[in-house]
N, C-alpha and C. Protein backbone atom coordinates (compact mmCIF):
# COMPACT_ATOMS: atom_id res chain seq x y z
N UNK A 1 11.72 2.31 27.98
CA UNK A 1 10.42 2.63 27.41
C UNK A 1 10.15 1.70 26.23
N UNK A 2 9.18 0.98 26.41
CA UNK A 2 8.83 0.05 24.84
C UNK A 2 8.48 0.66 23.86
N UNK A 3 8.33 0.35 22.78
CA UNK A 3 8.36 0.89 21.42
C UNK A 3 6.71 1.14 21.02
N UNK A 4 6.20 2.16 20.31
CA UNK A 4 4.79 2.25 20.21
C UNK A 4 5.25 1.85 19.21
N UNK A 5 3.46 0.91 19.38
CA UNK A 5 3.03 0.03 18.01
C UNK A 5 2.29 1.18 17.00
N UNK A 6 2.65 0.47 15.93
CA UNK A 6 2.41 1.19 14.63
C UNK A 6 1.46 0.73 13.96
N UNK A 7 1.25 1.37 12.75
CA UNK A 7 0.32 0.71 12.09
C UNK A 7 0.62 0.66 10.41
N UNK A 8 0.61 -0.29 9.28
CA UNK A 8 1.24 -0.26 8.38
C UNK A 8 0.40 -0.38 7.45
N UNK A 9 0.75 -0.19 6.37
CA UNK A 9 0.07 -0.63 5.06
C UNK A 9 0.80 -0.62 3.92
N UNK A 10 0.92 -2.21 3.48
CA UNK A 10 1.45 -2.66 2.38
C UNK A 10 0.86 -3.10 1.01
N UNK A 11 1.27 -2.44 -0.22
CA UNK A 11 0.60 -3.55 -1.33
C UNK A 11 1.59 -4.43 -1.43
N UNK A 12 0.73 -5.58 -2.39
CA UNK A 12 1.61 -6.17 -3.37
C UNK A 12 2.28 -7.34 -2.56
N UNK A 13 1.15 -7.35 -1.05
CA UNK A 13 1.55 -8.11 0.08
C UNK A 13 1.36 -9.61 -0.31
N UNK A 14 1.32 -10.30 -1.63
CA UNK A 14 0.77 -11.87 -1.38
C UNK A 14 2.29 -12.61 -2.09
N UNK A 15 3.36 -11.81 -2.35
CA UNK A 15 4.26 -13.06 -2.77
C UNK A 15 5.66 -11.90 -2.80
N UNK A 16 6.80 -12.16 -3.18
CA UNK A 16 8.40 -11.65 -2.93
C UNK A 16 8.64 -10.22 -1.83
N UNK A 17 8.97 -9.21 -2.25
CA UNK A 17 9.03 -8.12 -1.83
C UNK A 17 8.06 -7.86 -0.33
N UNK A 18 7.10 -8.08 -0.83
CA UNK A 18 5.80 -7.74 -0.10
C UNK A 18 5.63 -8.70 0.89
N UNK A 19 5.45 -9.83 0.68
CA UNK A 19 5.14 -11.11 1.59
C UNK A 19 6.44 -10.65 2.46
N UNK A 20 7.36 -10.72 2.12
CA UNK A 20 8.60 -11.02 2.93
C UNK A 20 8.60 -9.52 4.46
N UNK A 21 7.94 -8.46 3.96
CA UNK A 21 7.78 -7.75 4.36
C UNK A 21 6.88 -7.74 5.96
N UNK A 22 5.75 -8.17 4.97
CA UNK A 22 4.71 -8.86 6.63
C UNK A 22 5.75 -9.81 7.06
N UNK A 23 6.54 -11.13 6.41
CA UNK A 23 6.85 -11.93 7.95
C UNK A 23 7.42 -10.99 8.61
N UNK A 24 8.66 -10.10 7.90
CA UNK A 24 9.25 -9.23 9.02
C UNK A 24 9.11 -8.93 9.98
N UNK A 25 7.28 -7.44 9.33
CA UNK A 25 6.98 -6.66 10.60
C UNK A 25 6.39 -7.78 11.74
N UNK A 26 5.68 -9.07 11.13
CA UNK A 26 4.87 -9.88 11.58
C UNK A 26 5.76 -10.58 13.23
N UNK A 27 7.02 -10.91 12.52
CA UNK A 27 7.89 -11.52 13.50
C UNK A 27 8.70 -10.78 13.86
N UNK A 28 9.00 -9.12 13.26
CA UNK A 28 10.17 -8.61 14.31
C UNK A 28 9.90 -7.86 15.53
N UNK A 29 10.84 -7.17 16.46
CA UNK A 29 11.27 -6.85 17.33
C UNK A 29 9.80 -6.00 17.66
N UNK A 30 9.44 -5.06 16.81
CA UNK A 30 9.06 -3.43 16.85
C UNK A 30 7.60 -3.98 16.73
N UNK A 31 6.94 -3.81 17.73
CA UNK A 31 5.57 -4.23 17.47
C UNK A 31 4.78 -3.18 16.46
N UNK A 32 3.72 -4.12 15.17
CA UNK A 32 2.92 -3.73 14.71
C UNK A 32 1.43 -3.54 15.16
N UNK A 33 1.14 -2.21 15.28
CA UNK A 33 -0.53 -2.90 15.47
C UNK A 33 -1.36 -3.06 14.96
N UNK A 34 -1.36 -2.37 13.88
CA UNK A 34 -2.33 -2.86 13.03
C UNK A 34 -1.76 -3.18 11.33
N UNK A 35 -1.64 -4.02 10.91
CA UNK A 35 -0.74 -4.49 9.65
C UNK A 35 -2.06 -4.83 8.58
N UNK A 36 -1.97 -3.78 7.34
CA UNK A 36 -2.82 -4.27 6.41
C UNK A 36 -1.88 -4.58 5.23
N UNK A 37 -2.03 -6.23 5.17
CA UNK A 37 -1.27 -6.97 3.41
C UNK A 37 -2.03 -6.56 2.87
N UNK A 38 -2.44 -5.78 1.75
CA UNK A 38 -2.98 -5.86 0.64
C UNK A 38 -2.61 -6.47 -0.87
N UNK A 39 -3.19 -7.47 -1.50
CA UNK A 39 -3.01 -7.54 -2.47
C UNK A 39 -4.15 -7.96 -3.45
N UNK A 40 -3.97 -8.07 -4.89
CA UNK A 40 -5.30 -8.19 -5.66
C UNK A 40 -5.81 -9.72 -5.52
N UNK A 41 -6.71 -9.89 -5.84
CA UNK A 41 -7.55 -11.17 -5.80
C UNK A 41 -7.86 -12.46 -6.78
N UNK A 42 -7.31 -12.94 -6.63
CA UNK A 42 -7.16 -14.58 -7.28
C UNK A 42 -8.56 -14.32 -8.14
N UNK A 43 -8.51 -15.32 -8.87
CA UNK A 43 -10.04 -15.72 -9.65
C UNK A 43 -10.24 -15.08 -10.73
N UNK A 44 -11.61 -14.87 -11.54
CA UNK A 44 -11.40 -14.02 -12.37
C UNK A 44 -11.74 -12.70 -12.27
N UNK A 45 -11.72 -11.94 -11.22
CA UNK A 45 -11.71 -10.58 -11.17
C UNK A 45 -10.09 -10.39 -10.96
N UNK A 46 -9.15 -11.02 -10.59
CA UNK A 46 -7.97 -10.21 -10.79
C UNK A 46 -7.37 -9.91 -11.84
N UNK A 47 -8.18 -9.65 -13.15
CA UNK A 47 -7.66 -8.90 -14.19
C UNK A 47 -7.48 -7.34 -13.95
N UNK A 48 -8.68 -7.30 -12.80
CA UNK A 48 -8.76 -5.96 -12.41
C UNK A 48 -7.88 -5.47 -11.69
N UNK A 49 -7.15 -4.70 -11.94
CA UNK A 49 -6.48 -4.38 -10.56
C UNK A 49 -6.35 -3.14 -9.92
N UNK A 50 -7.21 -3.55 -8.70
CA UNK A 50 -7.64 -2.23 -7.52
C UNK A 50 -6.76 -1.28 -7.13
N UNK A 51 -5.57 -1.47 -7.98
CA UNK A 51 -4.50 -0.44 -7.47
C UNK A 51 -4.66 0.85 -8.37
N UNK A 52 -5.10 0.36 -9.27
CA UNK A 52 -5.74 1.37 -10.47
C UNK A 52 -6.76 1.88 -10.60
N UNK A 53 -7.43 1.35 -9.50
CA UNK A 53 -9.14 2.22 -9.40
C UNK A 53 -9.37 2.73 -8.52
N UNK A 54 -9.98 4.42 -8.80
CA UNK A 54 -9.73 5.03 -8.34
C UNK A 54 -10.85 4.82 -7.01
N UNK A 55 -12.05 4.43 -7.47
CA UNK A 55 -13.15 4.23 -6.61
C UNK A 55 -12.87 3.10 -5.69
N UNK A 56 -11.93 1.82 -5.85
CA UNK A 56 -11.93 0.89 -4.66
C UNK A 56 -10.20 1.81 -3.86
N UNK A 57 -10.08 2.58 -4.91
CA UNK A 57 -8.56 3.27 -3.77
C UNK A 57 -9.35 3.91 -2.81
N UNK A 58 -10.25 4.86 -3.11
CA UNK A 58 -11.15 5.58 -2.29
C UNK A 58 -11.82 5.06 -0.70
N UNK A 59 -12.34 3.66 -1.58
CA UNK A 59 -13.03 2.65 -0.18
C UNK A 59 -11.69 2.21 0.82
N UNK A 60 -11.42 1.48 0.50
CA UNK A 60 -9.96 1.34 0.84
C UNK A 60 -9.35 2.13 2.00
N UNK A 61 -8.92 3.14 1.62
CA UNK A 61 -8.46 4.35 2.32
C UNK A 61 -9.60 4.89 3.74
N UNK A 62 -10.82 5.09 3.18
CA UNK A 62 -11.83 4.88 3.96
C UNK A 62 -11.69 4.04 5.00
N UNK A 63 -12.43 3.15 4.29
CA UNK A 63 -11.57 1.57 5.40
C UNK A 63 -10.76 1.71 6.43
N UNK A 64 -9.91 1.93 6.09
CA UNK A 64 -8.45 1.86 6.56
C UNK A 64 -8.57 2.92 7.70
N UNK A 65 -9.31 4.22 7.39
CA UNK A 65 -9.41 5.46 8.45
C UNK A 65 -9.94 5.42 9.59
N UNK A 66 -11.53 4.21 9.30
CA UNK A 66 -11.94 3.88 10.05
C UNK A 66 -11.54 2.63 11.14
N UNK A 67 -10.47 2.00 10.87
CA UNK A 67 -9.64 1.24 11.72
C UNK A 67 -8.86 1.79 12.15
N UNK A 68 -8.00 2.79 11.45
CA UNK A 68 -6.63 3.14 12.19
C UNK A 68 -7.09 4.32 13.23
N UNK A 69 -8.58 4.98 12.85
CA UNK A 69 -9.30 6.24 13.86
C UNK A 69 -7.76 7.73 13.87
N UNK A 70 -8.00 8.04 15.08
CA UNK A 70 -7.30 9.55 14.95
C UNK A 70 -5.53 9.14 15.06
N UNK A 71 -5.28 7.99 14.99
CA UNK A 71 -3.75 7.60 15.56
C UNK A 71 -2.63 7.94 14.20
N UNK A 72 -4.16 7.09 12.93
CA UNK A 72 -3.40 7.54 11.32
C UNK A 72 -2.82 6.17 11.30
N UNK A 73 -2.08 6.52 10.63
CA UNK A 73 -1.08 5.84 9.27
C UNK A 73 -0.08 6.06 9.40
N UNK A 74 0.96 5.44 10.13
CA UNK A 74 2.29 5.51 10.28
C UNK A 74 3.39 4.87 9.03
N UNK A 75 2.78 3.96 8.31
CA UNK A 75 4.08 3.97 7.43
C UNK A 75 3.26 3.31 6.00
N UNK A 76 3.26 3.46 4.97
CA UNK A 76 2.73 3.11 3.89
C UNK A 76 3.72 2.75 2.50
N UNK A 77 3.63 1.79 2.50
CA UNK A 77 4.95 0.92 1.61
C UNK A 77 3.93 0.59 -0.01
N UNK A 78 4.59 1.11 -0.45
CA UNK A 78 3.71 1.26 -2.29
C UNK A 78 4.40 0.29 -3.27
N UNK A 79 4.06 -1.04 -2.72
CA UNK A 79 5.13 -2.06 -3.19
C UNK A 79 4.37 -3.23 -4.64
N UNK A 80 2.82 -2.78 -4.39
CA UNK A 80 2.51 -3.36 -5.59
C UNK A 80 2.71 -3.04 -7.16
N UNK A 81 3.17 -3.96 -8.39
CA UNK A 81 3.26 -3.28 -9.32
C UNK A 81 3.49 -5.14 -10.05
N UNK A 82 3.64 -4.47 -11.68
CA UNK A 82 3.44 -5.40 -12.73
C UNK A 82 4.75 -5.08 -13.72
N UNK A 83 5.11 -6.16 -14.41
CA UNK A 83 6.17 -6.04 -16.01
C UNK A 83 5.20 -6.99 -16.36
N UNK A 84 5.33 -6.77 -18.14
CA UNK A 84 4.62 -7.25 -18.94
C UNK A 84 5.95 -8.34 -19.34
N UNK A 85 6.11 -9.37 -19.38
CA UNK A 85 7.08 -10.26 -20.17
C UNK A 85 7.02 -10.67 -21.74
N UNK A 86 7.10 -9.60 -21.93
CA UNK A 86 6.92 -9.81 -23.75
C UNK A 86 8.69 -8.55 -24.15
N UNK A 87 8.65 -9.26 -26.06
CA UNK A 87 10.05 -8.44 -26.08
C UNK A 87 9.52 -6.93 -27.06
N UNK A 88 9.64 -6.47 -27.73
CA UNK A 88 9.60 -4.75 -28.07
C UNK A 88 8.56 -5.61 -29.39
N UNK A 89 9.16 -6.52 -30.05
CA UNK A 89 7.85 -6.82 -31.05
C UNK A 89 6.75 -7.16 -30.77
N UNK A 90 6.48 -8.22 -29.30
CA UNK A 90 5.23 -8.31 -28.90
C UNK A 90 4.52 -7.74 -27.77
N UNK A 91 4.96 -6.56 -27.26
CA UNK A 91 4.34 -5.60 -26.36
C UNK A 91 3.78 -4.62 -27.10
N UNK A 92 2.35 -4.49 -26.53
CA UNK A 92 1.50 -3.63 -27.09
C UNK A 92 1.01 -2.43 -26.30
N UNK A 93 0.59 -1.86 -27.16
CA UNK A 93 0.47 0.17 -26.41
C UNK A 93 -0.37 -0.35 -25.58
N UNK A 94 -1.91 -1.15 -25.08
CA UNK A 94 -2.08 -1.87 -24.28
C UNK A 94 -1.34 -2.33 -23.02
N UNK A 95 -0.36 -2.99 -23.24
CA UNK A 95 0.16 -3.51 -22.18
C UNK A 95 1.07 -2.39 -21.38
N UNK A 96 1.67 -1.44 -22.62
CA UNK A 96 2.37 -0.49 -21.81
C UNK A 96 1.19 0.57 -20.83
N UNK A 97 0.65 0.70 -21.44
CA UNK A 97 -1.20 1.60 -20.55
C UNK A 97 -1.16 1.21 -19.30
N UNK A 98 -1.34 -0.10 -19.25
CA UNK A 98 -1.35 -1.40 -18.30
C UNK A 98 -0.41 -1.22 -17.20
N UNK A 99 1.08 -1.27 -17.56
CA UNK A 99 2.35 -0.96 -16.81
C UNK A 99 1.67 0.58 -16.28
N UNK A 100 1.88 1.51 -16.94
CA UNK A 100 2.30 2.71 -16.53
C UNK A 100 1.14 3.07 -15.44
N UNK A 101 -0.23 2.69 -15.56
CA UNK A 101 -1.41 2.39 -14.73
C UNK A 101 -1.27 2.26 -13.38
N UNK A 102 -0.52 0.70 -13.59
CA UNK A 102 -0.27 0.47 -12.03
C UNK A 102 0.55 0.86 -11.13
N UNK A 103 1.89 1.06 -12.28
CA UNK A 103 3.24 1.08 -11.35
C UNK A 103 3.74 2.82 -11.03
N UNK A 104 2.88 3.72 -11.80
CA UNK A 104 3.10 5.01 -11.52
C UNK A 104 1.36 5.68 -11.45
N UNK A 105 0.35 5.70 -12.02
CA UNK A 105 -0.61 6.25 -11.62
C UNK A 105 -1.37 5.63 -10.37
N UNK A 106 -1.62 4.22 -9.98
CA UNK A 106 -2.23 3.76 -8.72
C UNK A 106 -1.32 4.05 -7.75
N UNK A 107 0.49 3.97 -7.54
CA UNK A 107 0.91 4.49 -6.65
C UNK A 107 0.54 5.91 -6.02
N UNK A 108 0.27 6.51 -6.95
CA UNK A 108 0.07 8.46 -6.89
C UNK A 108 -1.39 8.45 -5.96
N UNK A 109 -2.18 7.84 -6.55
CA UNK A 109 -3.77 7.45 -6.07
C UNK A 109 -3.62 6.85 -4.79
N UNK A 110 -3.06 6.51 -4.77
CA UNK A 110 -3.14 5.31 -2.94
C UNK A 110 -2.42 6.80 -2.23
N UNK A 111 -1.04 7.28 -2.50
CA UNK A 111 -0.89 8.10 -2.12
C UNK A 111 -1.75 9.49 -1.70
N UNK A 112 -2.30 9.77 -2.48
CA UNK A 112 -3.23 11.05 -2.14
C UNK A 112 -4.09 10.44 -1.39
N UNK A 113 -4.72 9.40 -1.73
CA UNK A 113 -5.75 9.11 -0.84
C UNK A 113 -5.70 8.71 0.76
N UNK A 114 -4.18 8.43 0.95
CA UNK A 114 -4.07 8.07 2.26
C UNK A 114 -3.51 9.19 2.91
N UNK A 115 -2.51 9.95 2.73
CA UNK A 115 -2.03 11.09 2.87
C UNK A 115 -2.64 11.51 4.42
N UNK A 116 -3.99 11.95 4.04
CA UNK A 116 -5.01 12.19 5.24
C UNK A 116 -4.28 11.44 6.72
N UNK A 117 -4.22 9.84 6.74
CA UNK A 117 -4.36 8.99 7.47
C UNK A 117 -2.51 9.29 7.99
N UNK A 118 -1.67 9.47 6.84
CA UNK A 118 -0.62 9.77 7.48
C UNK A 118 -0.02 10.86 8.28
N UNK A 119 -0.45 11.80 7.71
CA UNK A 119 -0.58 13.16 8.53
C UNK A 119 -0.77 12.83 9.35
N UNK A 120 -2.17 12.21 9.84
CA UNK A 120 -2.54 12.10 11.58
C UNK A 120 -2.03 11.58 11.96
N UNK A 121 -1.27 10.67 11.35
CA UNK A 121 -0.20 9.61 12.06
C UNK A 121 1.36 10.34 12.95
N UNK A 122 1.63 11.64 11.76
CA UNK A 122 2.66 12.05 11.89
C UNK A 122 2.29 13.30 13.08
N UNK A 123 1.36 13.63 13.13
CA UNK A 123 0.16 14.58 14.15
C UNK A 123 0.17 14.27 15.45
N UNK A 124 -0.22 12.80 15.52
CA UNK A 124 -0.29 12.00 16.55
C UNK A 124 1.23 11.53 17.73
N UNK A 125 2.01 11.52 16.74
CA UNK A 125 3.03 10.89 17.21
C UNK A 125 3.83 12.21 18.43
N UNK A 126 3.70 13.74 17.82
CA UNK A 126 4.08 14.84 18.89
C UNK A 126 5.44 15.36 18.09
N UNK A 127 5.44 14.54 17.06
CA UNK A 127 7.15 15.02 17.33
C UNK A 127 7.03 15.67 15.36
N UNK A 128 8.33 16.72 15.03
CA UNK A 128 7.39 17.59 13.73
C UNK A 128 8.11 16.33 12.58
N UNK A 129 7.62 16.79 11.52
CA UNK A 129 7.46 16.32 10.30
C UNK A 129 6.53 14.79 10.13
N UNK A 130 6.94 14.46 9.11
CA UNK A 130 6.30 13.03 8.91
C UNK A 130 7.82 11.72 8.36
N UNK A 131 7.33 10.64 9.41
CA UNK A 131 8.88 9.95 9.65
C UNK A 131 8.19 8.33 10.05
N UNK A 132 8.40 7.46 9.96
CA UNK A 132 8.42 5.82 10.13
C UNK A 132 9.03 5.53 11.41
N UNK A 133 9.92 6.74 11.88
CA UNK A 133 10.63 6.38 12.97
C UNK A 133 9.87 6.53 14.29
């Protein structure tokens, strides 16, 4: 029996961790079917970062529902995040805001918001709980 294709969603998809991740699913064994890299955007809007807002997490997720339809969200990898490279004298309550923003409140946010999409994923699949496998 061949393997059902999945469907994924990664942040933080444009360089180490993340990149390496898509070639994986991109080139391994286990077919993907639908693979979303996400990551923030070059130029000068990537000061912003959409991992922290709550309104493009919202679209996003949306998005995403309307591609993946009733099958869901089979595996969701929460791999985007930031360090500030400064030492204890030049890091500012700012920058820590900044950290704690991305790397623990936008994870929580992508989470709730997709949740929906994984359920159906885990719904879909027949078999109980919710699993990647």
């Amino acid at each position: 029996m061949a393997a059902r294709a999945v469907s994924v969603y990664i942040t933080g998809a444009n360089r180490g961790l993340g990149l390496e991740m898509v070639k994986q699913m991109v080139e391994g064994s286990r077919p993907v079917g639908k693979l979303f890299a996400c990551c923030r955007e070059d130029g000068p809007r990537a000061e912003v970062s959409h991992a922290t807002d709550l309104c493009s997490i919202k679209l996003c997720a949306k998005q995403v529902g309307s591609v993946v339809g009733t099958g869901g969200l089979n595996l969701l990898i929460n791999n985007a995040g930031m360090l500030v490279k400064a030492n204890l004298q030049e890091t500012t309550t700012e920058d820590m805001q900044n950290t704690f923003n991305t790397n623990v409140i936008g994870p929580m946010n992508i989470i709730k918001e997709f949740l929906p999409h994984l359920r159906a994923a885990a719904k879909a699949s027949g078999m109980p709980g919710m699993s990647s496998s």
